[in-house]
Protein backbone atom coordinates (compact mmCIF):
# COMPACT_ATOMS: atom_id res chain seq x y z
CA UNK A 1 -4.13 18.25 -56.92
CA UNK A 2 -7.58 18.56 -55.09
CA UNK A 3 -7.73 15.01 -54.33
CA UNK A 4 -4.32 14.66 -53.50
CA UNK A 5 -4.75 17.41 -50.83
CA UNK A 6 -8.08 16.15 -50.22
CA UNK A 7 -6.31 12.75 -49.23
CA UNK A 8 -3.59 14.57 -46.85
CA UNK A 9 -6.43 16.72 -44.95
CA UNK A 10 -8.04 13.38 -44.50
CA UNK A 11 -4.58 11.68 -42.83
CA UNK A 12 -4.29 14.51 -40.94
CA UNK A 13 -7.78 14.53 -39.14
CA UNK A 14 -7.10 10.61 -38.84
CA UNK A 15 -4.00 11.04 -37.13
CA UNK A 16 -5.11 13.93 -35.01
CA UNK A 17 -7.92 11.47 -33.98
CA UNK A 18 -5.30 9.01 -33.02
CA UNK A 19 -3.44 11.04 -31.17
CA UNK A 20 -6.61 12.15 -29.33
CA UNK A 21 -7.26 8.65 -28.36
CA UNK A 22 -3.82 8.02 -27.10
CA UNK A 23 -4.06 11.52 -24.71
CA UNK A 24 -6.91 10.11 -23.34
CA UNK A 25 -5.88 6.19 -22.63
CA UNK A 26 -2.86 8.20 -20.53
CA UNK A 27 -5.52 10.53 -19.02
CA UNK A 28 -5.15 9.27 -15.29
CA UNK A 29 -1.79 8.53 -15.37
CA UNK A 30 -1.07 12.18 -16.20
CA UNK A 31 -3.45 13.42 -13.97
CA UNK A 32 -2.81 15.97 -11.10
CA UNK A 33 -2.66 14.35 -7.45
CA UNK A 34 -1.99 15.37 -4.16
CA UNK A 35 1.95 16.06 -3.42
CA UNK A 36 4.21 12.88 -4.23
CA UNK A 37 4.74 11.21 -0.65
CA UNK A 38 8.47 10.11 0.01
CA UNK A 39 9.54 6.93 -1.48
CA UNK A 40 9.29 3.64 -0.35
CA UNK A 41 12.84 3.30 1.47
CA UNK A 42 12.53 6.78 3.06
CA UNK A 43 8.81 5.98 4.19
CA UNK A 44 10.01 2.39 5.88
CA UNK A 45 12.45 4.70 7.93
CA UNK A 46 9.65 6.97 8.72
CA UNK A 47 7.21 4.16 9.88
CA UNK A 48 10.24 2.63 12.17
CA UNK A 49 10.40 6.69 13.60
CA UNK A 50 6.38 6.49 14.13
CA UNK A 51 6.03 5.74 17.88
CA UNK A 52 3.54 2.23 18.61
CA UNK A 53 1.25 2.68 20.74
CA UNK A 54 -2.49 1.12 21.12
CA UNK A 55 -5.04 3.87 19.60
CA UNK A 56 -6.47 6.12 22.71
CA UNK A 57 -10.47 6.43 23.00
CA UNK A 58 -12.59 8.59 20.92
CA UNK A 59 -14.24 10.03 24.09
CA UNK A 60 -14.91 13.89 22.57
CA UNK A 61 -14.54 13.44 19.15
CA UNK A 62 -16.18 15.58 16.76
CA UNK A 63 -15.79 16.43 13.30
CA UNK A 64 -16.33 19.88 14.02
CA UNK A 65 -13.05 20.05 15.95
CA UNK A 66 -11.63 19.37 12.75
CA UNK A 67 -12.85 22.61 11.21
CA UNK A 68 -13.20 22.45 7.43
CA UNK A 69 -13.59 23.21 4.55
CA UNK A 70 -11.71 26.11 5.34
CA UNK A 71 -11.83 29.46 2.80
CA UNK A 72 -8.55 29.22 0.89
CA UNK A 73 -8.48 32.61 -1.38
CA UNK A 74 -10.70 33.46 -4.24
CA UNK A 75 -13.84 32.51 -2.99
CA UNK A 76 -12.87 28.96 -2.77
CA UNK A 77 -12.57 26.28 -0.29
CA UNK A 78 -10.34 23.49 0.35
CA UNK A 79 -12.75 20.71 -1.55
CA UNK A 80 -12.65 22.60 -3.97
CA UNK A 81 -9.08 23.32 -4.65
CA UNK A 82 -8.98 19.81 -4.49
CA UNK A 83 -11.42 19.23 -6.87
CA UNK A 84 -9.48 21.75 -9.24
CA UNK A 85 -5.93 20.26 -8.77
CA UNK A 86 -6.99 16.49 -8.99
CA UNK A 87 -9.65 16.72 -12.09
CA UNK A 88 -8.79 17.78 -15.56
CA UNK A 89 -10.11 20.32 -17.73
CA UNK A 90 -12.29 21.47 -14.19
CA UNK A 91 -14.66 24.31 -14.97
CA UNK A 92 -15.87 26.45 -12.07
CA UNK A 93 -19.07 28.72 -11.62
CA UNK A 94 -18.15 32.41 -9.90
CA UNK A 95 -18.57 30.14 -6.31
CA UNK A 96 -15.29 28.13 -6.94
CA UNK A 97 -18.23 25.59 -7.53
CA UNK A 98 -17.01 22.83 -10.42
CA UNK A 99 -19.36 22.53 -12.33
CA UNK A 100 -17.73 19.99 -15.24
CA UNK A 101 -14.66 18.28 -15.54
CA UNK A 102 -13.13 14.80 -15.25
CA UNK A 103 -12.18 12.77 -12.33
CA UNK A 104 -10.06 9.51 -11.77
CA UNK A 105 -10.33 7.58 -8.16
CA UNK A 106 -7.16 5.96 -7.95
CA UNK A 107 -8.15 4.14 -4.88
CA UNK A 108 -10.50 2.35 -7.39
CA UNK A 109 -10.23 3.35 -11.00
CA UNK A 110 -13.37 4.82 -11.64
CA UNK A 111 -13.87 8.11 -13.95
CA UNK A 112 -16.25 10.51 -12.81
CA UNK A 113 -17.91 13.86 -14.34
CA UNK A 114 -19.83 15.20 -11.87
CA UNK A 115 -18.07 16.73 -8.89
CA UNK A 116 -21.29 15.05 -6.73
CA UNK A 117 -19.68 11.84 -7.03
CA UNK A 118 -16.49 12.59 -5.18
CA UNK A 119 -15.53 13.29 -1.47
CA UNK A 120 -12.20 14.44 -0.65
CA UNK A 121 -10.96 12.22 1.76
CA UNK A 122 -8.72 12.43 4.38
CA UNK A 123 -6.40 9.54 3.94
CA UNK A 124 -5.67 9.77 7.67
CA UNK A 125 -9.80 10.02 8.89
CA UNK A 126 -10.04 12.58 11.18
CA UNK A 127 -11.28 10.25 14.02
CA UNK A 128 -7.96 8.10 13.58
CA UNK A 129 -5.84 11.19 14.16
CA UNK A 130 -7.89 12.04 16.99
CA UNK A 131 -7.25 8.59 18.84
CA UNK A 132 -3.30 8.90 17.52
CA UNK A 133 -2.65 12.17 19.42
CA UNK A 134 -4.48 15.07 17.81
CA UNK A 135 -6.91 14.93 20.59
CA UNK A 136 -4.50 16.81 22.47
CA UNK A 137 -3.82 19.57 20.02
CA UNK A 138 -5.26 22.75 19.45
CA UNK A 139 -8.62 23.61 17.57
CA UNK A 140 -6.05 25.50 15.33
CA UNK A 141 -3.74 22.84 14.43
CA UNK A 142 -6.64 19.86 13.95
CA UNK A 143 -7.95 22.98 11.73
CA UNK A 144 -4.35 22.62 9.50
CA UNK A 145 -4.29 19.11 9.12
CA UNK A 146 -8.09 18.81 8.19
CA UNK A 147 -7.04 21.21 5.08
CA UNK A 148 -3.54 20.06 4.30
CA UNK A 149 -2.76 20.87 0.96
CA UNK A 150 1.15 20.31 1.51
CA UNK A 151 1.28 16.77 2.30
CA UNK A 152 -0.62 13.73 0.70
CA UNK A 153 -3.32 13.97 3.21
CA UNK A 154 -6.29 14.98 0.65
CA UNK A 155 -7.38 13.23 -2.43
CA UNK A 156 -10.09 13.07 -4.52
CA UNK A 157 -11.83 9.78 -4.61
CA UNK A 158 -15.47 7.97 -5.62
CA UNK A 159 -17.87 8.57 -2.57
CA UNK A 160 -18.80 5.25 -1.97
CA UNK A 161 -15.62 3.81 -1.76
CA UNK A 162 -14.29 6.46 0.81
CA UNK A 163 -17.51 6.07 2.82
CA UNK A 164 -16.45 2.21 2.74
CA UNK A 165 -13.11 3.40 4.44
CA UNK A 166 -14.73 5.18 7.02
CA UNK A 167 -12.60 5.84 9.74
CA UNK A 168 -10.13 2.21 9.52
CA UNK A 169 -6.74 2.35 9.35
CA UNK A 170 -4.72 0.47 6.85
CA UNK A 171 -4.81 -2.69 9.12
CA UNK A 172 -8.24 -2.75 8.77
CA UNK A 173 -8.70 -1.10 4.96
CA UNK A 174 -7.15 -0.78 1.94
CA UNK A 175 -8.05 0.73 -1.39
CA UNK A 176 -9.29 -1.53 -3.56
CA UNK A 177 -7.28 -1.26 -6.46
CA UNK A 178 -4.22 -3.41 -5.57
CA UNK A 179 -1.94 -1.39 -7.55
CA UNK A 180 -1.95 2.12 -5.33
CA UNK A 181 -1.36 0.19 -2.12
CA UNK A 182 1.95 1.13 -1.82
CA UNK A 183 1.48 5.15 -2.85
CA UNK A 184 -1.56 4.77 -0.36
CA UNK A 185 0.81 3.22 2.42
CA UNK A 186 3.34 5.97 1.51
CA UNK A 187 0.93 8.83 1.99
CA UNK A 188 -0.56 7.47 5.30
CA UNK A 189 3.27 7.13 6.76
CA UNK A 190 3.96 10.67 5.76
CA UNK A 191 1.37 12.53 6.95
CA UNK A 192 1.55 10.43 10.35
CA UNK A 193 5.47 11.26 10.64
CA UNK A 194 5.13 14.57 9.72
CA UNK A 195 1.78 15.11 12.23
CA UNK A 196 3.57 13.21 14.67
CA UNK A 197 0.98 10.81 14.91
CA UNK A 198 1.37 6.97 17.00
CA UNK A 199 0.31 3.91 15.14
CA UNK A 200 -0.96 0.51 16.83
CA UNK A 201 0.95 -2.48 16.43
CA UNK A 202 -1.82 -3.75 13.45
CA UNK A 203 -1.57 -0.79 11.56
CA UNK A 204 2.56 -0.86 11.69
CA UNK A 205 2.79 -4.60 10.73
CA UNK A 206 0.10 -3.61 8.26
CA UNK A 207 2.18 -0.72 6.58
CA UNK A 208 5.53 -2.60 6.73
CA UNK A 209 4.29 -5.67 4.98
CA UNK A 210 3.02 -3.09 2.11
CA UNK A 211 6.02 -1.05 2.03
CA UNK A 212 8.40 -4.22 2.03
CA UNK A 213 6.66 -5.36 -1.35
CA UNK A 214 6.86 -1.86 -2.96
């Protein structure tokens, strides 16, 4: 009997290591992300709603009228809720600092483990909004859509790649992994319809070609 139950313990562990394996192939696809933009059809009506219009100067920019990261409860700010919601199994020091965890960049499919390695980006740059209307808004509203946790506005993403993006729009810039295009085309539309935000005639064609081959 011992080495018949020796035999099933053994199984077991194997298949618990299998099991294991296939949790973590799924990992990113299971991960948390920033709220699900609308779909495809419902973001091609949205872009046709966006008004064109050539982008206006970026006389008085300033990141700082973009005020962030803003305190969000419990000692935390915004990068790092967004650490939190888009990592898994994120541990935090009594700062809201994490300080371990797991992170996929879907705009290029790299896995990171140190927070360090990640910005948050805004997938509408702040300087973009600011020469698509948000130069005429209040300090308080530029303030709510530099820490918009609602919309798909913040992500998560490998440093270097979102420094790449800088401040271009998706005429000009795209993520590099083919295959998020179209969520990353979705998200831009949204939070432009929903910050009532223009778009240039580049950008528009750019979006529409995307969103057509969703």
């Amino acid at each position: 009997m011992s080495g018949v139950y020796a035999r099933r313990i053994t199984f077991a562990a194997a298949s618990a290591v299998a099991l294991a394996g296939t949790l973590a192939l799924s990992g990113p696809a299971a991960q948390a992300a920033p709220p699900s933009p609308p779909n495809a059809a419902t973001a091609r009506t949205y872009l046709a709603q966006i008004k064109e219009q050539p982008q206006g100067p970026q006389d008085g920019y300033s990141r700082s009228k973009f005020p962030h990261w803003i305190d969000q409860g419990h000692n935390c700010n915004t990068r790092e809720v967004v650490l939190k919601r888009d990592g898994s199994n994120v541990q935090q020091d009594g700062n809201c600092a994490a300080v371990s965890g797991k992170w996929y960049s879907p705009y290029d499919g790299a896995t990171w483990t140190k927070a360090s390695d990640l910005d948050i980006d805004h997938v509408v740059p702040l300087s973009e909004a600011w020469k698509s209307g948000a130069a005429q808004w209040t300090t308080a509203r530029r303030q709510q859509f530099a820490n918009d946790l609602t919309h798909s506005q913040l992500i998560a993403v490998t440093d270097n790649v979102n420094q790449d993006k800088g401040d271009k729009d998706p005429a000009k810039w795209l993520p590099p992994k083919t295959s998020y295009r179209c969520e990353y085309a979705r998200m831009w539309v949204w939070v432009k319809h929903e910050y009532g935000l223009t778009a240039d005639s580049a950008e528009k064609a750019a979006l529409k070609g995307i969103l057509n081959a969703c």
